[in-house]
N, C-alpha and C. Protein backbone atom coordinates (compact mmCIF):
# COMPACT_ATOMS: atom_id res chain seq x y z
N UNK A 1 53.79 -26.29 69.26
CA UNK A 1 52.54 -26.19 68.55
C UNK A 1 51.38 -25.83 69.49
N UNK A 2 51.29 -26.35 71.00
CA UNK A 2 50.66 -25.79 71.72
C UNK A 2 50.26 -24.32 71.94
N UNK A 3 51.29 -23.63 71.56
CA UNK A 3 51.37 -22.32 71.86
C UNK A 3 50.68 -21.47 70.55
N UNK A 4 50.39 -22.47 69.41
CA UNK A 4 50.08 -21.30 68.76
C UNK A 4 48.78 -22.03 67.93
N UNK A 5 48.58 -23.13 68.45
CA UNK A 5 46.73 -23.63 68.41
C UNK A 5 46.38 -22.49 69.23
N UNK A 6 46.76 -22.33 70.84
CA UNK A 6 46.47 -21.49 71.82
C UNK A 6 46.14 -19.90 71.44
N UNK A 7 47.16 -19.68 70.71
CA UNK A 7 47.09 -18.04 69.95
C UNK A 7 45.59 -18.47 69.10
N UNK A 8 45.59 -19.22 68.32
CA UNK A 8 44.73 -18.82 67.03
C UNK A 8 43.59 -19.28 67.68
N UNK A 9 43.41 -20.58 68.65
CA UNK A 9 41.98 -20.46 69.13
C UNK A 9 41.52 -19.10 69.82
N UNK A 10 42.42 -18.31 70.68
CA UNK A 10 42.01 -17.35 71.28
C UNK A 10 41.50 -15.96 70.34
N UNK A 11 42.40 -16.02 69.45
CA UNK A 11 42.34 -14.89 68.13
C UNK A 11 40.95 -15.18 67.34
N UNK A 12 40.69 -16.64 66.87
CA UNK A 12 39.45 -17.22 66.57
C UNK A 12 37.85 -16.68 67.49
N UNK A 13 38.35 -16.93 68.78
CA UNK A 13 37.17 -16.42 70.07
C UNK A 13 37.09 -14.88 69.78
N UNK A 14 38.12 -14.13 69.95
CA UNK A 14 37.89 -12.74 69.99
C UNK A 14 37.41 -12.59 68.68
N UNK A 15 37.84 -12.60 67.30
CA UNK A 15 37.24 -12.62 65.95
C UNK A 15 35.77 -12.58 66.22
N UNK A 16 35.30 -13.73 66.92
CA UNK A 16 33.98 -14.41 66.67
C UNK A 16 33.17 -13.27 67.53
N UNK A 17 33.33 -12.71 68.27
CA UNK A 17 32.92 -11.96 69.70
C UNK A 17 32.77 -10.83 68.81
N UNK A 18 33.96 -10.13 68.50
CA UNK A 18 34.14 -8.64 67.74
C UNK A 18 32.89 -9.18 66.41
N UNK A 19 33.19 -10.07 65.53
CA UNK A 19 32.08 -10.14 64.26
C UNK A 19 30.29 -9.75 64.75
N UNK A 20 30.27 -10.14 66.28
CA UNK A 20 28.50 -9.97 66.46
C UNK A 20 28.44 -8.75 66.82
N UNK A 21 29.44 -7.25 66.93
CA UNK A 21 28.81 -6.01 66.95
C UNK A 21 29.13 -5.15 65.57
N UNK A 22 29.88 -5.93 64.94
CA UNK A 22 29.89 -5.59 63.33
C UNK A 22 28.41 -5.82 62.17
N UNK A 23 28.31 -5.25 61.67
CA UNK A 23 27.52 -5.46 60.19
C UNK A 23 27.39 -6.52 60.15
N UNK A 24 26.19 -7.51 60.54
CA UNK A 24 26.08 -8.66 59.78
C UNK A 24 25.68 -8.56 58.22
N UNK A 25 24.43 -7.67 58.27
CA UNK A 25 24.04 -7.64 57.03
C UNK A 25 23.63 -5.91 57.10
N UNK A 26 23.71 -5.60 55.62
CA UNK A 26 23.17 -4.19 55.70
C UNK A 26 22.01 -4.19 54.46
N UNK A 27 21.60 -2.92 54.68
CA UNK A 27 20.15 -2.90 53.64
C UNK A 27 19.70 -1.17 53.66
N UNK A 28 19.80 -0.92 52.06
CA UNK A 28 19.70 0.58 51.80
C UNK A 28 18.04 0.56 51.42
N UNK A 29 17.44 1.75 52.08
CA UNK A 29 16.13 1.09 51.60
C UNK A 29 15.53 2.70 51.60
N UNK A 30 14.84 3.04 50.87
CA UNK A 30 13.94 4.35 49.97
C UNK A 30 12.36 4.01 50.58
N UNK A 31 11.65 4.84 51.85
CA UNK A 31 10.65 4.39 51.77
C UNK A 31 9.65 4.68 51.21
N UNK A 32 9.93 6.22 50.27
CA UNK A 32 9.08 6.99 50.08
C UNK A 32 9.84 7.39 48.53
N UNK A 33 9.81 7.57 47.15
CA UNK A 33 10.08 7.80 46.13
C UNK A 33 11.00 9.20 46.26
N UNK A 34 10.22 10.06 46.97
CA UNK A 34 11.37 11.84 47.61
C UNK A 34 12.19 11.29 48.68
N UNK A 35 12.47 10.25 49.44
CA UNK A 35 12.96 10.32 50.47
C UNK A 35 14.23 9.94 49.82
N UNK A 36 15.71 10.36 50.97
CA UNK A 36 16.59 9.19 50.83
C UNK A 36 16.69 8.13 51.68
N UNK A 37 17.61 7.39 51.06
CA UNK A 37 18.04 5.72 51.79
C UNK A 37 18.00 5.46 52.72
N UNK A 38 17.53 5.07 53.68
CA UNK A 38 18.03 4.60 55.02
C UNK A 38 18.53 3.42 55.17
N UNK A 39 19.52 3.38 56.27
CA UNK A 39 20.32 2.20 56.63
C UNK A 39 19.52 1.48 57.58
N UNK A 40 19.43 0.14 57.13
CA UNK A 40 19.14 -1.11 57.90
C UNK A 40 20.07 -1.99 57.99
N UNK A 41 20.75 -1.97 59.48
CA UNK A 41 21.82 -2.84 59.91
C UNK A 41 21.48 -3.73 60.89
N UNK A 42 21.80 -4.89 60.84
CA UNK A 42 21.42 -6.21 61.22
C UNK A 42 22.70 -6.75 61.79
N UNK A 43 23.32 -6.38 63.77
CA UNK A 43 24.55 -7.19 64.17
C UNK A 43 23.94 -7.92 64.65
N UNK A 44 24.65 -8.87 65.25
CA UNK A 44 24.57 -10.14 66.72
C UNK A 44 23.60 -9.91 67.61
N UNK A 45 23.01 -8.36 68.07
CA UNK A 45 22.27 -8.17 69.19
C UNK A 45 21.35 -7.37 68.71
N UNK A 46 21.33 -6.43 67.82
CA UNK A 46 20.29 -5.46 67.69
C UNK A 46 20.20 -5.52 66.34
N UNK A 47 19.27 -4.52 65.78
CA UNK A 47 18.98 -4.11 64.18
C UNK A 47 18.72 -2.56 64.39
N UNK A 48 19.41 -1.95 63.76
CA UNK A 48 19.04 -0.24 63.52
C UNK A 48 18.56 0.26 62.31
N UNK A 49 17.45 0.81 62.56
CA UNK A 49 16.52 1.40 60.85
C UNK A 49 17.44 2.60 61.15
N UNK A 50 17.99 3.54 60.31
CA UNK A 50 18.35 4.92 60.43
C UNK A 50 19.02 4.83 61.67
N UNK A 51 18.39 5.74 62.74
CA UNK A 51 18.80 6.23 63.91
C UNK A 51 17.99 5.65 64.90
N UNK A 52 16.98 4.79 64.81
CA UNK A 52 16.28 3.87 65.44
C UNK A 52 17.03 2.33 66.36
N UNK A 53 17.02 2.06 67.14
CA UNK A 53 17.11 0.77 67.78
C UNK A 53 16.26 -0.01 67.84
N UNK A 54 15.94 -1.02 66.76
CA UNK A 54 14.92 -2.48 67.82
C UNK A 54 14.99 -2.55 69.30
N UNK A 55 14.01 -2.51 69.58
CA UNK A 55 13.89 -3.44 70.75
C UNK A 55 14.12 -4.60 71.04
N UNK A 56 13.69 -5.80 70.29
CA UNK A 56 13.73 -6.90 69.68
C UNK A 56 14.78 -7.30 68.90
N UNK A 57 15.91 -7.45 69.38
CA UNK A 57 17.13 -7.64 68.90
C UNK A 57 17.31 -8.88 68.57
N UNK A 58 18.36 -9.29 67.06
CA UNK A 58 17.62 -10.83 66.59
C UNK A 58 18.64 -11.81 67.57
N UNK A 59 19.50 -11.51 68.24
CA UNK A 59 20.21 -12.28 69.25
C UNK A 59 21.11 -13.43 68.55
N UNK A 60 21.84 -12.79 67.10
CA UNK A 60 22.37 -13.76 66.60
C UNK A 60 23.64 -14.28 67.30
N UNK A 61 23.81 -12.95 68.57
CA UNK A 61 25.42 -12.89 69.14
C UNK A 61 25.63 -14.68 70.19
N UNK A 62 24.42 -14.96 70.68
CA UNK A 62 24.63 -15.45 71.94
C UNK A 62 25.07 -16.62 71.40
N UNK A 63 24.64 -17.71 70.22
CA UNK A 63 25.32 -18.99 69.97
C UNK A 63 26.64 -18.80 69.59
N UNK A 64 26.91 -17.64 69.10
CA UNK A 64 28.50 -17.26 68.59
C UNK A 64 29.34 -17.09 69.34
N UNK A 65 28.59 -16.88 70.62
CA UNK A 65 29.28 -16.23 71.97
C UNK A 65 29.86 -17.91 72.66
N UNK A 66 29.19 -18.20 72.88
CA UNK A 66 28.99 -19.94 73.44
C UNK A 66 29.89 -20.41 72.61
N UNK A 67 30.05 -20.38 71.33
CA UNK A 67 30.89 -21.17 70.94
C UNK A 67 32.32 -20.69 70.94
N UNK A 68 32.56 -19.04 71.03
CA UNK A 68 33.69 -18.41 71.23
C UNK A 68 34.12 -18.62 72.89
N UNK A 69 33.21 -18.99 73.40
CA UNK A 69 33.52 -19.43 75.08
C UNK A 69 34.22 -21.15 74.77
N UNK A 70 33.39 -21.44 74.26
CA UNK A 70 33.51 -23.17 73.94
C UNK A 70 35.30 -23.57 73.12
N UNK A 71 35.33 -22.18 72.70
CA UNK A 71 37.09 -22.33 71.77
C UNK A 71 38.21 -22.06 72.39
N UNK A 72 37.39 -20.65 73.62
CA UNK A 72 38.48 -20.96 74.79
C UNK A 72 38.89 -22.63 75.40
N UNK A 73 37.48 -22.74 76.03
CA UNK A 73 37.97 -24.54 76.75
C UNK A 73 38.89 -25.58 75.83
N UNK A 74 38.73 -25.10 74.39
CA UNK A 74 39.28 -25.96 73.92
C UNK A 74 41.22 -25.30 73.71
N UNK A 75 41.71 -24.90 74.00
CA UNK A 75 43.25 -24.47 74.35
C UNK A 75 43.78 -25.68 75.03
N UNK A 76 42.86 -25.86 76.18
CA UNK A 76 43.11 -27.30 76.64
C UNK A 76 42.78 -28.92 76.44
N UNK A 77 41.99 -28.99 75.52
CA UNK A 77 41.41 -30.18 74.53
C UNK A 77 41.42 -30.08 73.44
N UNK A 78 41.84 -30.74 72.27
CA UNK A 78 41.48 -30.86 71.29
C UNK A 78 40.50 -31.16 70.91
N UNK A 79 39.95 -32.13 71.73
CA UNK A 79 38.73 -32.74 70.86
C UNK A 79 37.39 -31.07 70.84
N UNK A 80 37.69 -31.09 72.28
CA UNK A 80 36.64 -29.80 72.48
C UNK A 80 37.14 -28.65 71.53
N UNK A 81 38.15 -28.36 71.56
CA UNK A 81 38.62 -27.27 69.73
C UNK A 81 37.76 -27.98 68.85
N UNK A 82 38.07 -29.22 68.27
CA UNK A 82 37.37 -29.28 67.39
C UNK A 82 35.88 -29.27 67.43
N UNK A 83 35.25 -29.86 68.06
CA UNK A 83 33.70 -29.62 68.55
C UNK A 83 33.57 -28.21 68.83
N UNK A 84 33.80 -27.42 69.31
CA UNK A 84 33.95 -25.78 69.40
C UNK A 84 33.74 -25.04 67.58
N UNK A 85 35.27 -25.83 67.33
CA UNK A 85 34.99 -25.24 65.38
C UNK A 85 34.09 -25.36 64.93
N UNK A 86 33.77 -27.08 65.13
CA UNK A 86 32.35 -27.11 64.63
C UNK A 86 30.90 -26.68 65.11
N UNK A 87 30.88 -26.20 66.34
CA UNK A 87 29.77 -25.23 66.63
C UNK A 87 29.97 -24.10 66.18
N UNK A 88 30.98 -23.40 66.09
CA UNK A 88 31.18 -21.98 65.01
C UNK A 88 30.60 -22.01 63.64
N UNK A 89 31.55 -23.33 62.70
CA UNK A 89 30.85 -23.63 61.82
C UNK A 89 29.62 -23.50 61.24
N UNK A 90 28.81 -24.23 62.63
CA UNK A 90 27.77 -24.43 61.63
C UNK A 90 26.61 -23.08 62.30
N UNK A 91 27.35 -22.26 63.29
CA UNK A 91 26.52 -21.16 63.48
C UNK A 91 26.83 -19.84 62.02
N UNK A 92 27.94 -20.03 61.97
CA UNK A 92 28.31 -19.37 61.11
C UNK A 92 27.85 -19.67 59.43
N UNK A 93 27.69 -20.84 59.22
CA UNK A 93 26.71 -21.44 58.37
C UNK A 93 25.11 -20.91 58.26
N UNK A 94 24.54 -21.69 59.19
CA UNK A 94 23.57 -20.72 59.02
C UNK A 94 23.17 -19.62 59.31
N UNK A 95 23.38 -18.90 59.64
CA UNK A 95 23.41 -17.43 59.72
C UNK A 95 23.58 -16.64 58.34
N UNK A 96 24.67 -17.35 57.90
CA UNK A 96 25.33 -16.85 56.19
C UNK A 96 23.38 -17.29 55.33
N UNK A 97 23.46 -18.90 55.71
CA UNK A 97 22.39 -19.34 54.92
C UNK A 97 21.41 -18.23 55.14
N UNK A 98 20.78 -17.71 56.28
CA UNK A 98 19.51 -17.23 57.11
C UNK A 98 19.65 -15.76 56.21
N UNK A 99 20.83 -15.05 56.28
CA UNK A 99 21.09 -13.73 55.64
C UNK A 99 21.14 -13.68 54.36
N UNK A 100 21.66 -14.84 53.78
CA UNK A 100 21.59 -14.84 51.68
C UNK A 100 20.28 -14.95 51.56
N UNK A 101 19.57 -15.35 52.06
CA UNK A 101 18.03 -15.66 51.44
C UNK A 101 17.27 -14.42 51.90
N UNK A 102 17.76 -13.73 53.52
CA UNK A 102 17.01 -12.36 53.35
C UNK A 102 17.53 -11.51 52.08
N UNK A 103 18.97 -11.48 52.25
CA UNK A 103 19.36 -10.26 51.16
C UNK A 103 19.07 -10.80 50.08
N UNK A 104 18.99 -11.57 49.18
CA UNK A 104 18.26 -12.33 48.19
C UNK A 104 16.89 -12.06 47.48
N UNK A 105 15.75 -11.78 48.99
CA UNK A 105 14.91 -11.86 48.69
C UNK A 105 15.03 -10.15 48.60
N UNK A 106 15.53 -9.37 49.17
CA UNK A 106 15.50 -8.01 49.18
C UNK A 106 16.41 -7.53 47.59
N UNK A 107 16.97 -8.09 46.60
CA UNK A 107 18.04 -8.25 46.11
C UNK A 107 17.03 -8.17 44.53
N UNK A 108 16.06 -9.51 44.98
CA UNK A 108 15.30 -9.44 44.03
C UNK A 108 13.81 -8.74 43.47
N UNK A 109 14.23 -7.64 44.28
CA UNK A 109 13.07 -6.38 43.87
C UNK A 109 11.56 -7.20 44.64
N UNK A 110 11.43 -7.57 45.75
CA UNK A 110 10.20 -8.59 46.16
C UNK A 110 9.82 -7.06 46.63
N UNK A 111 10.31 -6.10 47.28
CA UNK A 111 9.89 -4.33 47.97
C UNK A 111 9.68 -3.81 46.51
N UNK A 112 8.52 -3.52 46.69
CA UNK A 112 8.20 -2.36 45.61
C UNK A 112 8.69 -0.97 45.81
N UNK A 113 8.73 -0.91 47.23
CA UNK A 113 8.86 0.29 47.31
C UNK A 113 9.43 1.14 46.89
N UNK A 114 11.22 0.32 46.74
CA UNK A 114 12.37 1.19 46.17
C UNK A 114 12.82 0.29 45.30
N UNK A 115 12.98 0.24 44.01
CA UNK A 115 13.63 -0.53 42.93
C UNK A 115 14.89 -0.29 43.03
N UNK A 116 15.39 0.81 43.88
CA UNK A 116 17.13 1.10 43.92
C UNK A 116 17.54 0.54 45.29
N UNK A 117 17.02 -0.44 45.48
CA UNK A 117 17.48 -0.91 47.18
C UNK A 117 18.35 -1.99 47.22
N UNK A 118 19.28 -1.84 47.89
CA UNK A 118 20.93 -2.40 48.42
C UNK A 118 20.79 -2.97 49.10
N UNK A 119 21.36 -4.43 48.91
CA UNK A 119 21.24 -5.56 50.13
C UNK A 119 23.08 -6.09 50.14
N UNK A 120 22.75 -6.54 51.03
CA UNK A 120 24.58 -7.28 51.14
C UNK A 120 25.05 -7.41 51.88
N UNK A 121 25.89 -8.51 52.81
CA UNK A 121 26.55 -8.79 53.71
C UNK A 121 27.51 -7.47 54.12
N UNK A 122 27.27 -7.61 55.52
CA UNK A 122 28.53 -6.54 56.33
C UNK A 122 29.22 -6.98 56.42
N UNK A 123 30.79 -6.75 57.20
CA UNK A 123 31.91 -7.01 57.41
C UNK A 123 31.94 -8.10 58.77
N UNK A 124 30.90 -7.79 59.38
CA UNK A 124 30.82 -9.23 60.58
C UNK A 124 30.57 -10.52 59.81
N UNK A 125 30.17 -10.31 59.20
CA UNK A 125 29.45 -11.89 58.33
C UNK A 125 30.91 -12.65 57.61
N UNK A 126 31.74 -11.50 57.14
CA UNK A 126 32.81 -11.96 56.69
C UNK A 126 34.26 -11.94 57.77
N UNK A 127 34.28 -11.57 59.03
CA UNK A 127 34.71 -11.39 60.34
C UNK A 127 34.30 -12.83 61.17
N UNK A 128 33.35 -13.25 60.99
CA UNK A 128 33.00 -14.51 61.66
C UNK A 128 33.46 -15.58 60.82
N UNK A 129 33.75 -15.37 59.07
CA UNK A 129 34.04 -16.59 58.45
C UNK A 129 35.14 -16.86 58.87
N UNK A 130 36.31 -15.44 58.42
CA UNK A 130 37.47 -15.64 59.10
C UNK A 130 37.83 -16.67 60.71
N UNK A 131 37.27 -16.34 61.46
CA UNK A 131 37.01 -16.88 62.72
C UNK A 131 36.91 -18.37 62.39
N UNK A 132 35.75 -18.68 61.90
CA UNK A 132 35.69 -20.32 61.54
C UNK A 132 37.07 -20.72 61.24
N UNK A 133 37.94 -20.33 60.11
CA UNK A 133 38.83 -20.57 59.82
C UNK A 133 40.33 -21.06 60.38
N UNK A 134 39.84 -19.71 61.36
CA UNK A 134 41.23 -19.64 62.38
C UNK A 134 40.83 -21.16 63.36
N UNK A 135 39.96 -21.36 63.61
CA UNK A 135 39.30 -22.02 64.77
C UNK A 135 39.81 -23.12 63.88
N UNK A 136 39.28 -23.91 62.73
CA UNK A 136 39.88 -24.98 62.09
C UNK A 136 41.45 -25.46 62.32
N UNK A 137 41.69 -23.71 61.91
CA UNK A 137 43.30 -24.21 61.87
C UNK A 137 43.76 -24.24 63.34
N UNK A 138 43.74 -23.58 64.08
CA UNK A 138 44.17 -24.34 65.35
C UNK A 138 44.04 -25.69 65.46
N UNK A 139 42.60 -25.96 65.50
CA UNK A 139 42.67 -27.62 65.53
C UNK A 139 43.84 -28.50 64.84
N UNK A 140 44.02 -28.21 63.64
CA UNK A 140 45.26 -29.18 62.60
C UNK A 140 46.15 -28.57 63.41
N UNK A 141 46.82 -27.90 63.88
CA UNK A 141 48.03 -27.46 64.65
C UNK A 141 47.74 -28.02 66.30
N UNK A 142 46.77 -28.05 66.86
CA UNK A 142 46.42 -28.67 68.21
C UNK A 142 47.26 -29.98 68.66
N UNK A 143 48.05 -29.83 69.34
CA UNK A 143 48.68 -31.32 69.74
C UNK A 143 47.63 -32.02 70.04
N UNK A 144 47.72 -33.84 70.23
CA UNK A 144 46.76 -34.43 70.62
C UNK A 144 47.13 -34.29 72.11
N UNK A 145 45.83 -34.80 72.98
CA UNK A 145 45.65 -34.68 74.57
C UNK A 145 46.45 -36.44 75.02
């Protein structure tokens, strides 16, 4: 059983790592009534309008990162796996929380600008849940220390 807490915490870490240069959230947005859509993508480190880069990147990657570091140490502890999951958890928690209430508020026509504007989780957002998951289940498979 050692061997394959070991797999899934590590599979869990990389998951969690790969989810912060994926899509957290995306957003189709019309700024001008003639114009078309532009993409607003929101990963772990940056946000891109169109073909634009923030500067100001929202840095959702680095607690995800810490805790995908934190799931390594735990291969060799359980207890630290589980404290690890649960720092995934609850980064992964709120983040979900932090992003439903943006896309939400974008969701519910609050932009005048474009009444045809697209909000909705990317594939990282659902890439990191996975991750939580895996990270859990290692733990129930984790021999005790």
């Amino acid at each position: 059983m050692k061997i394959v807490s070991a797999v899934l915490l590590a599979a869990a870490a990389a998951a969690a790592v790969t989810a912060t240069f994926l899509p957290l959230s995306e957003l189709l947005i019309r700024l001008a009534p003639d114009q078309p859509q532009t993409a607003y993508v929101t990963t772990g480190w940056a946000t891109h309008f169109g073909g634009t880069k923030d500067r100001h990147g929202p840095l959702f990657g680095v607690p995800v990162a810490a805790a995908a570091i934190a799931l390594l140490a735990g291969i060799r502890w359980r207890r630290t796996a589980f404290a690890a999951a649960a720092a995934l958890a609850g980064v992964t928690g709120m983040l979900f929380v932090y992003l439903l209430n943006a896309i939400g508020f974008h969701e519910e026509g609050n932009i005048a600008i474009d009444p045809g504007l697209e909000a909705g989780f990317g594939t990282g957002t659902w890439v990191l849940m996975a991750a939580t998951v895996l990270a859990f289940g290692a733990v129930v498979v984790h021999p005790d220390d």
